[in-house]
C-alpha atoms as a PDB file:
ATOM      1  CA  UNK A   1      93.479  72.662 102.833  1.00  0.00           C
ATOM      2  CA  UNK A   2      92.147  75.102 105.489  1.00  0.00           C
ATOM      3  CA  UNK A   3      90.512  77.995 103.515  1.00  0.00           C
ATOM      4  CA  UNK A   4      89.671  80.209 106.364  1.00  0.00           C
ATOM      5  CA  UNK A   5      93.266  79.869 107.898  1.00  0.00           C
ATOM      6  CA  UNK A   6      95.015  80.209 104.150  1.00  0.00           C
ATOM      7  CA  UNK A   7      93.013  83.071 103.549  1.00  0.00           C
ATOM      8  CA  UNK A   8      93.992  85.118 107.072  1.00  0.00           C
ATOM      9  CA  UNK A   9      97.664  83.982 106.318  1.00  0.00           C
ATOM     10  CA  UNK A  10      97.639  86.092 102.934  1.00  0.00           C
ATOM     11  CA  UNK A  11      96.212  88.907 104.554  1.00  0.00           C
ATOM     12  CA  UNK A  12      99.155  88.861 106.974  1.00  0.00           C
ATOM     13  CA  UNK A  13     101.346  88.847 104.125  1.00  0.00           C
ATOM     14  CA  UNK A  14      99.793  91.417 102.172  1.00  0.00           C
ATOM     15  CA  UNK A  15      99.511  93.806 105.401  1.00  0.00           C
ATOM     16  CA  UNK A  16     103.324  93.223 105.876  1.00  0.00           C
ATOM     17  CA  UNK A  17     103.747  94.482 102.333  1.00  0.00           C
ATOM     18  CA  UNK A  18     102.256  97.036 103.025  1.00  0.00           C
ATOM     19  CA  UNK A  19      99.453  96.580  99.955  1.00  0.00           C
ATOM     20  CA  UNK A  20      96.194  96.966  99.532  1.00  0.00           C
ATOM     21  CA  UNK A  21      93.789  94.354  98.658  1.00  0.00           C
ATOM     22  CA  UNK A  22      93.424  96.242  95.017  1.00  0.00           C
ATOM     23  CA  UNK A  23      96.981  96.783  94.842  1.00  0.00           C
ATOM     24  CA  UNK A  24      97.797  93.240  95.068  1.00  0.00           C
ATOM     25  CA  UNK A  25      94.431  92.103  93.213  1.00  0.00           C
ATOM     26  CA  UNK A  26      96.433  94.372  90.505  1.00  0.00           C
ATOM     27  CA  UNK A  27      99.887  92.365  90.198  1.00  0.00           C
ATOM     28  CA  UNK A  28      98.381  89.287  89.898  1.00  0.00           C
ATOM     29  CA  UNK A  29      95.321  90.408  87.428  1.00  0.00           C
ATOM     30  CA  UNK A  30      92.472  89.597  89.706  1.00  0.00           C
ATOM     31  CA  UNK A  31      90.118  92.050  91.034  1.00  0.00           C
ATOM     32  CA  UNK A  32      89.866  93.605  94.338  1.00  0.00           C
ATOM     33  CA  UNK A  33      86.459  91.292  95.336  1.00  0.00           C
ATOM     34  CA  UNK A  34      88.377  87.961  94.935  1.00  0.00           C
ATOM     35  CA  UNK A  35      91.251  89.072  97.428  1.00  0.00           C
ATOM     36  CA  UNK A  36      88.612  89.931  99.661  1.00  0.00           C
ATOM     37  CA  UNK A  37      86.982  86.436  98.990  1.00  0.00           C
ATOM     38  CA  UNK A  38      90.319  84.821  99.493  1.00  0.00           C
ATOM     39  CA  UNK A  39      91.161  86.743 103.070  1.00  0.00           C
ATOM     40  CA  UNK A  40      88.105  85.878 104.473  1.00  0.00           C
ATOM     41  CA  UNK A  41      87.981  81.970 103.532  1.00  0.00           C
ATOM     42  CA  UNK A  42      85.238  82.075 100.956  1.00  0.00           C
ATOM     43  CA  UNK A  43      87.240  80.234  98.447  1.00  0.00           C
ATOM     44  CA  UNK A  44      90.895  79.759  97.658  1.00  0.00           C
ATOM     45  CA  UNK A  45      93.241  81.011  94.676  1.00  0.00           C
ATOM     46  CA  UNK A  46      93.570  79.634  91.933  1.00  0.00           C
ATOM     47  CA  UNK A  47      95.970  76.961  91.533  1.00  0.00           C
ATOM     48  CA  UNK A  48      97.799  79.515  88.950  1.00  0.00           C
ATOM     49  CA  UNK A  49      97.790  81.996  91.368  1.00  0.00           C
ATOM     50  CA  UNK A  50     100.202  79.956  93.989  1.00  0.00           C
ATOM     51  CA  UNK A  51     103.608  80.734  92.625  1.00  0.00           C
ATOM     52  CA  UNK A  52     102.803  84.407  91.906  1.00  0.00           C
ATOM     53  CA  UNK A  53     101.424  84.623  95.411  1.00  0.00           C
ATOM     54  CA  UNK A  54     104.576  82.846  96.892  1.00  0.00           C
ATOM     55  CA  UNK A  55     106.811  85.076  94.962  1.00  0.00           C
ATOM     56  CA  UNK A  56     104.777  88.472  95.851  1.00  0.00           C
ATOM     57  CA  UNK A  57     105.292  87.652  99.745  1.00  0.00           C
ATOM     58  CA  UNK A  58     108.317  85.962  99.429  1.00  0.00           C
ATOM     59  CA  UNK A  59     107.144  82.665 100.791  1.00  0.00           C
ATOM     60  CA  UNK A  60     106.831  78.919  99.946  1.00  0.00           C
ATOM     61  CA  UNK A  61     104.643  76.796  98.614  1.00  0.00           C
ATOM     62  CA  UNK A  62     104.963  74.973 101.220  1.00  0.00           C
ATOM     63  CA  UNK A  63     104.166  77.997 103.857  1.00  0.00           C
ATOM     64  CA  UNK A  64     100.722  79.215 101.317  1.00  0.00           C
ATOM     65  CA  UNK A  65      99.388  76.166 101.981  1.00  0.00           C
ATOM     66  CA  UNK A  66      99.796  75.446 105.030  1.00  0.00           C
ATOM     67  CA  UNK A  67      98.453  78.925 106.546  1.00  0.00           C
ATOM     68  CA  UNK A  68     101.737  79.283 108.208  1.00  0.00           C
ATOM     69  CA  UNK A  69     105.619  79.986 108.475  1.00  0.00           C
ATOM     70  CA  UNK A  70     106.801  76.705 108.002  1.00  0.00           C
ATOM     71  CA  UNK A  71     109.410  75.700 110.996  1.00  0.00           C
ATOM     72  CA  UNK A  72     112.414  73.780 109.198  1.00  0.00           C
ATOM     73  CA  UNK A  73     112.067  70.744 111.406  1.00  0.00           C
ATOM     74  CA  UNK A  74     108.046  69.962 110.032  1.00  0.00           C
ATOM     75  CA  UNK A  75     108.919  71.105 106.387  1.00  0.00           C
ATOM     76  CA  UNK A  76     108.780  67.661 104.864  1.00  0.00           C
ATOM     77  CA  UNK A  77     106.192  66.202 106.781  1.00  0.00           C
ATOM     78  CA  UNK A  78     103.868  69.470 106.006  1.00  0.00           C
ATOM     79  CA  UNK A  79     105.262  69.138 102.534  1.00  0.00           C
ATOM     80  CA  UNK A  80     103.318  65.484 102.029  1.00  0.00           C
ATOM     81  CA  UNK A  81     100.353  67.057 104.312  1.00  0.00           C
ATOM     82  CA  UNK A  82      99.771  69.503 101.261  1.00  0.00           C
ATOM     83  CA  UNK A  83     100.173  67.445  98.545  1.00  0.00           C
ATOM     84  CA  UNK A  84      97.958  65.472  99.338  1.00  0.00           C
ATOM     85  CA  UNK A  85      95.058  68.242 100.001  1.00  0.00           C
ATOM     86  CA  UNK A  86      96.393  69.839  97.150  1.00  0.00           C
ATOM     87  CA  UNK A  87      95.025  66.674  95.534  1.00  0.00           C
ATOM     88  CA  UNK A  88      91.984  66.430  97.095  1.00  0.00           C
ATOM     89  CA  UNK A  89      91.492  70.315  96.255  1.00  0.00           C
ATOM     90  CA  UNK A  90      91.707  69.827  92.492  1.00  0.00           C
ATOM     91  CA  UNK A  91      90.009  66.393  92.390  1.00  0.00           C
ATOM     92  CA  UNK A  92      87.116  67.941  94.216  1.00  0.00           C
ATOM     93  CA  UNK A  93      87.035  71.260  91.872  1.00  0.00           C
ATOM     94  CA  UNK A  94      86.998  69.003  88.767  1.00  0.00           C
ATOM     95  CA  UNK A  95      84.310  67.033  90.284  1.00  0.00           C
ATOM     96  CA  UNK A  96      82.327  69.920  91.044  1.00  0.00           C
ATOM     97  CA  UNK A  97      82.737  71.321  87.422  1.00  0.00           C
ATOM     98  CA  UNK A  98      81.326  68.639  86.376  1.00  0.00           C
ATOM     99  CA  UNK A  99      78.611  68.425  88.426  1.00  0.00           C
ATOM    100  CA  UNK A 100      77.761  72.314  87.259  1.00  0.00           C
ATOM    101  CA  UNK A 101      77.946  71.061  83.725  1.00  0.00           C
ATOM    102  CA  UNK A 102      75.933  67.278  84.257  1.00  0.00           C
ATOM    103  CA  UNK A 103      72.950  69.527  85.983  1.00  0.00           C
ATOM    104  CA  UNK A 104      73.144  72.401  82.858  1.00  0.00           C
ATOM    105  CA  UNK A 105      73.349  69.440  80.605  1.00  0.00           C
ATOM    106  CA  UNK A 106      70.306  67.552  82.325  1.00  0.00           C
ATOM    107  CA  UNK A 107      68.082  71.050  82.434  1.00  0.00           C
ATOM    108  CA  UNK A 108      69.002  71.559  79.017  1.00  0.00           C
ATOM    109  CA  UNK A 109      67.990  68.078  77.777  1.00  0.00           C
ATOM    110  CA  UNK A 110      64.470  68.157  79.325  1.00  0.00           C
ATOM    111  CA  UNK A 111      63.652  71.840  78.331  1.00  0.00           C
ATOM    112  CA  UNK A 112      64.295  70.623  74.665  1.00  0.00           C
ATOM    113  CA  UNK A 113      61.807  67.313  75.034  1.00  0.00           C
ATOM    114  CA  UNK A 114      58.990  69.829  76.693  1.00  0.00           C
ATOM    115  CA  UNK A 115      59.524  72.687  74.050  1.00  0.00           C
ATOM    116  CA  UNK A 116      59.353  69.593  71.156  1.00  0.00           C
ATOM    117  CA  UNK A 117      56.253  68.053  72.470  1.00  0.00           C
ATOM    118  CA  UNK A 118      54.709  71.887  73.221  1.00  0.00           C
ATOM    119  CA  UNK A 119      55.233  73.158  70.035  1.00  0.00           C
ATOM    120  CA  UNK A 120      55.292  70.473  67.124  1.00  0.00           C
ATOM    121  CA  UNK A 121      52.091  68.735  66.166  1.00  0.00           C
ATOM    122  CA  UNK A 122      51.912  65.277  67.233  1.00  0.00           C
ATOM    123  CA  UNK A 123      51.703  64.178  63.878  1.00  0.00           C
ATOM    124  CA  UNK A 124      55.434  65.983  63.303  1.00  0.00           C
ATOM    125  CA  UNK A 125      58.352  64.014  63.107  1.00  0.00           C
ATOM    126  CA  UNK A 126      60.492  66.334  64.445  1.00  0.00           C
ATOM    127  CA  UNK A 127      58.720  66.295  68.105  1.00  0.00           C
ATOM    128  CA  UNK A 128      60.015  62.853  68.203  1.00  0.00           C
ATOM    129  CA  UNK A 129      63.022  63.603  66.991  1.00  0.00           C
ATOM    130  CA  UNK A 130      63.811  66.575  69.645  1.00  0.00           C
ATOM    131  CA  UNK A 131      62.724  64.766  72.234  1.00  0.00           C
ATOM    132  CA  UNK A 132      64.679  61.571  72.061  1.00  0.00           C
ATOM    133  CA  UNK A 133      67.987  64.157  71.100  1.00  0.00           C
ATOM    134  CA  UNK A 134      66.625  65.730  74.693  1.00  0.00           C
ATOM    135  CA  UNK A 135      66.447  61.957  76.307  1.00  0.00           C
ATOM    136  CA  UNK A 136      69.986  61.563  75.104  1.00  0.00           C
ATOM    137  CA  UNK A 137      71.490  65.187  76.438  1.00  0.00           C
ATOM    138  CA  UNK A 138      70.173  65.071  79.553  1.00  0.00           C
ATOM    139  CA  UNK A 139      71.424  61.481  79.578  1.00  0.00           C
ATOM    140  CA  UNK A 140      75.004  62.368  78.692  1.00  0.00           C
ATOM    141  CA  UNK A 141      74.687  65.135  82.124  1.00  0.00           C
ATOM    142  CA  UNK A 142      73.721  62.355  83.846  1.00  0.00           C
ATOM    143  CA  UNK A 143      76.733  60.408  82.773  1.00  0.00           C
ATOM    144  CA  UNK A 144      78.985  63.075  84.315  1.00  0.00           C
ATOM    145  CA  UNK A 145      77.082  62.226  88.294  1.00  0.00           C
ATOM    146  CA  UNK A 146      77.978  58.721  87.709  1.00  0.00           C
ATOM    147  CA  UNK A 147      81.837  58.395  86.344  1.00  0.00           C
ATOM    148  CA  UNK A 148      83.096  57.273  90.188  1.00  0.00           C
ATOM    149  CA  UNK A 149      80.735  54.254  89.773  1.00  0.00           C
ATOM    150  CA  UNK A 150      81.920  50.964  88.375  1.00  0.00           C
ATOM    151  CA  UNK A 151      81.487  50.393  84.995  1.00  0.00           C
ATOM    152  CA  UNK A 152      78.678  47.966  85.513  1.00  0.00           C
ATOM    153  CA  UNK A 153      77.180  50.344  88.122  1.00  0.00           C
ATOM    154  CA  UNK A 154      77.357  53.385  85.742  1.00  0.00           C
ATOM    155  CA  UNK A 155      76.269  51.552  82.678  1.00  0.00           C
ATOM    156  CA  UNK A 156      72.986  50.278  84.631  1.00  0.00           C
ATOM    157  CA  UNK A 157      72.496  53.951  86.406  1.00  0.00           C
ATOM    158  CA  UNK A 158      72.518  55.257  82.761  1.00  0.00           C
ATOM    159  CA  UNK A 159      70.473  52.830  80.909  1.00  0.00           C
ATOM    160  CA  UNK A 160      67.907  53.216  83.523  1.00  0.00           C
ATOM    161  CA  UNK A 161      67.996  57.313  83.297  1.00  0.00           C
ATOM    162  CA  UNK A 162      67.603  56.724  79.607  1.00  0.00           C
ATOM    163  CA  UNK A 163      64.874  53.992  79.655  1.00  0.00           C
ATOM    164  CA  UNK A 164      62.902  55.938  82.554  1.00  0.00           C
ATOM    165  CA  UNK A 165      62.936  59.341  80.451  1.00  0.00           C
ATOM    166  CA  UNK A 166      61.771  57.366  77.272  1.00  0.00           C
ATOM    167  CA  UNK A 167      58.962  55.616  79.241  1.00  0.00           C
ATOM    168  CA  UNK A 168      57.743  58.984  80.671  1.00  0.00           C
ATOM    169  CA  UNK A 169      57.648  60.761  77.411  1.00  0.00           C
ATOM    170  CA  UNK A 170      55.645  57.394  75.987  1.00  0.00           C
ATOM    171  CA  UNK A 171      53.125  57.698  78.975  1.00  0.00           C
ATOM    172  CA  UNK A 172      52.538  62.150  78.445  1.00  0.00           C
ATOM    173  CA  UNK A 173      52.008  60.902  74.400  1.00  0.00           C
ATOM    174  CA  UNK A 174      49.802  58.510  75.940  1.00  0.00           C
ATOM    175  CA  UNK A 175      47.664  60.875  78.042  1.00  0.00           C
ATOM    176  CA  UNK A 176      47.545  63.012  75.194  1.00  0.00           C
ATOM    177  CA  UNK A 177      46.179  60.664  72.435  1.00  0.00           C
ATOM    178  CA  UNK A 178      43.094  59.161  75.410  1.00  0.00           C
ATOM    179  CA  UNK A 179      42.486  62.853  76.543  1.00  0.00           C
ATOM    180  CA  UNK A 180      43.223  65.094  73.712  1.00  0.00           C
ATOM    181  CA  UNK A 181      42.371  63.026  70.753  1.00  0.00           C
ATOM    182  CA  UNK A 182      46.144  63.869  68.942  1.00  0.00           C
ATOM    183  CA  UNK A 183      48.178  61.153  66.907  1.00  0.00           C
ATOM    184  CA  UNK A 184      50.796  59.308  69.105  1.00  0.00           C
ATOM    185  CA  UNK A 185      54.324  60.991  67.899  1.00  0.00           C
ATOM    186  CA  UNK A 186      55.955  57.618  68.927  1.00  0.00           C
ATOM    187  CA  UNK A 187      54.568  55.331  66.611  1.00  0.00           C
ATOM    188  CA  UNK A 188      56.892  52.559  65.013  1.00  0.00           C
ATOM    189  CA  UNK A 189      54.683  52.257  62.132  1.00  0.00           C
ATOM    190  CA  UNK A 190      51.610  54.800  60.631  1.00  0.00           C
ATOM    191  CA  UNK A 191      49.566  52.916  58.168  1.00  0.00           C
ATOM    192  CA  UNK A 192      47.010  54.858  55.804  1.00  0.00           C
ATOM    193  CA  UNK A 193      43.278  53.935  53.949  1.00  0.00           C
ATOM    194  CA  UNK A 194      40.739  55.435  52.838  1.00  0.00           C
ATOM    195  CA  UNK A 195      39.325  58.206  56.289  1.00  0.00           C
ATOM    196  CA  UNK A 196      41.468  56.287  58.364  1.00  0.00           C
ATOM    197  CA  UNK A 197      44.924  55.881  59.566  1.00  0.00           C
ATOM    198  CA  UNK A 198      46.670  53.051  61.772  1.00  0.00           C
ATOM    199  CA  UNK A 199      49.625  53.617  64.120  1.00  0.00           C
ATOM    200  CA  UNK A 200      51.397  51.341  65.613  1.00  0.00           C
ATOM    201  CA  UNK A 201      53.169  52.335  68.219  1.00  0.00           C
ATOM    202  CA  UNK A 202      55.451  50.202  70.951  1.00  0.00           C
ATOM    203  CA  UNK A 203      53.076  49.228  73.509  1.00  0.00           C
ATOM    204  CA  UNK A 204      49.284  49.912  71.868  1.00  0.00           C
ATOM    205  CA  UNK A 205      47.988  50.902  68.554  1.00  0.00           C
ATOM    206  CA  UNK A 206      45.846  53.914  67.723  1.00  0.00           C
ATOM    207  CA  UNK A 207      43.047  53.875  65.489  1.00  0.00           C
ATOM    208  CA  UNK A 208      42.017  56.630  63.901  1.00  0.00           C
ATOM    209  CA  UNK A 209      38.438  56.885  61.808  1.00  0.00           C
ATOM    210  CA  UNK A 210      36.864  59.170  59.468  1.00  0.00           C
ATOM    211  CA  UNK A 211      40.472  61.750  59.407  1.00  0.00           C
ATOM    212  CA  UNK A 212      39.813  65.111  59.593  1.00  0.00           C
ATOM    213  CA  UNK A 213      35.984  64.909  59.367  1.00  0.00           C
ATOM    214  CA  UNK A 214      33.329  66.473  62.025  1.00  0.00           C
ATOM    215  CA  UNK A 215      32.904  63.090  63.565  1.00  0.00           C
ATOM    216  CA  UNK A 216      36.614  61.972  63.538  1.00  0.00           C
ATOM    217  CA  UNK A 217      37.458  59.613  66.252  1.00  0.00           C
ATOM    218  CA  UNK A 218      40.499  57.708  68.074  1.00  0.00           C
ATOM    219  CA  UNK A 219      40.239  54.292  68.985  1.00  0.00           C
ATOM    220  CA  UNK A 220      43.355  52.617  71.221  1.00  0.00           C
ATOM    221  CA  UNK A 221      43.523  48.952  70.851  1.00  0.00           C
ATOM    222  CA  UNK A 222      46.201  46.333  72.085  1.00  0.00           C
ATOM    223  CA  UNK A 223      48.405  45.592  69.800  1.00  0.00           C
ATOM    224  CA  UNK A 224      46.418  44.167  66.495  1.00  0.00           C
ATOM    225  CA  UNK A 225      47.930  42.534  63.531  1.00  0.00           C
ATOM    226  CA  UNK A 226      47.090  44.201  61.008  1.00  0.00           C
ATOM    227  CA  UNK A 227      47.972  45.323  56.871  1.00  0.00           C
ATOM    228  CA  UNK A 228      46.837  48.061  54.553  1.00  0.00           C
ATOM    229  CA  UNK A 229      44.160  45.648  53.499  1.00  0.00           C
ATOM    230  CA  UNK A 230      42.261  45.289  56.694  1.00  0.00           C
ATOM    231  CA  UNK A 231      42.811  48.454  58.870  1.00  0.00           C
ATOM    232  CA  UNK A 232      39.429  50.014  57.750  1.00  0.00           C
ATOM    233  CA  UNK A 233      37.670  47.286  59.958  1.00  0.00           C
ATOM    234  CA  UNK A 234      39.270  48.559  62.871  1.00  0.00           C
ATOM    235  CA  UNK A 235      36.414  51.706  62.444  1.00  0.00           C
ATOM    236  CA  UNK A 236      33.459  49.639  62.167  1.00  0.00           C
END
């Protein structure tokens, strides 16, 4: 549909009235701003809107949406034209909705995984927890870019989302048990003995000696085997 030639035609219409733009933005319970926005082809009515328009100017549905009197010998083959951009027009508007809602869902999801990993303490389960409940948010916004894939397509796209968020959260608990000297949060498995405590984690294991003493100290090893019996060693 032609916004900018829909919009001029109902400002013919309400001129032959005789109406203002807050006199009709009155009848049919819209402000003033959004006739304006309609006249001058910024965006169109609401599909609600059509029928009340129609009936305010005494017009078809046919003639709204084409921008025009409608002669009798094009009716039906304008009639098809707009149903099919009428179509197009709501398919697009419900993609765009949920666009708006994938990218709120996406910001959302990542400002809970940064707020988890600023403010719990590594050790905390819960900054694990909020950020793999952030992983799967922003994952389900991301779902909402990809539903006009194939299902193969948009099951790889959003295992790959998923599996790329999880591997950079992984790498910034990385950086911050070599640089910081903090407990990974993503360990599989934390073992305790006496001053010391194992973690095993997916890809490395984390050693750490003499806990909560002056000279306390984190050790990252490959992955070790390893049993309650044996992880003091691992500090010698």
């Amino acid at each position: 549909m032609n916004q900018e030639k829909i919009g001029k035609f109902i400002a013919e219409c309400r001129k032959k009235k005789g109406m203002t733009q807050a006199e009709l933005g009155e009848k049919l319970g819209v402000t003033e701003k959004s006739i304006s926005n309609w006249e001058n082809g910024r965006n169109m009515p609401d599909l609600s809107l059509f029928k009340p328009l129609c009936n305010e100017f005494n017009i078809s549905l046919n003639d709204l949406m084409s921008g025009e009197k409608v002669k009798e010998k094009e009716y039906q083959e304008k009639l098809e034209e707009n149903i099919i951009n009428t179509i197009d027009y709501t398919n697009k508007k419900i993609e765009n909705r949920n666009h708006f809602i994938g990218l709120l869902l996406i910001t959302f999801g990542v400002l809970i995984s940064i707020t988890a990993v600023a403010i719990f303490p590594s050790e905390s389960s819960w900054g694990s927890i909020y950020s793999v409940l952030g992983a799967i948010i922003s994952l389900i916004g991301v779902s909402r870019f990809t539903k006009r894939l194939s299902y193969g397509k948009r099951l790889l796209c959003n295992f790959s989302y998923f599996l790329l968020f999880i591997l950079i959260l992984m790498t910034i608990d990385y950086v911050g048990v070599i640089n910081i000297h903090q407990a990974p949060r993503f360990s599989l498995v934390k073992v305790s003995g006496e001053n010391v405590i194992y973690y095993d984690t997916l890809f490395y294991d984390v050693v750490r000696c003499n806990v909560d003493k002056d000279n306390e100290t984190f050790k990252v090893l490959k992955n070790q085997k390893y049993n309650s019996d044996n992880i003091d060693v691992f500090c010698k």
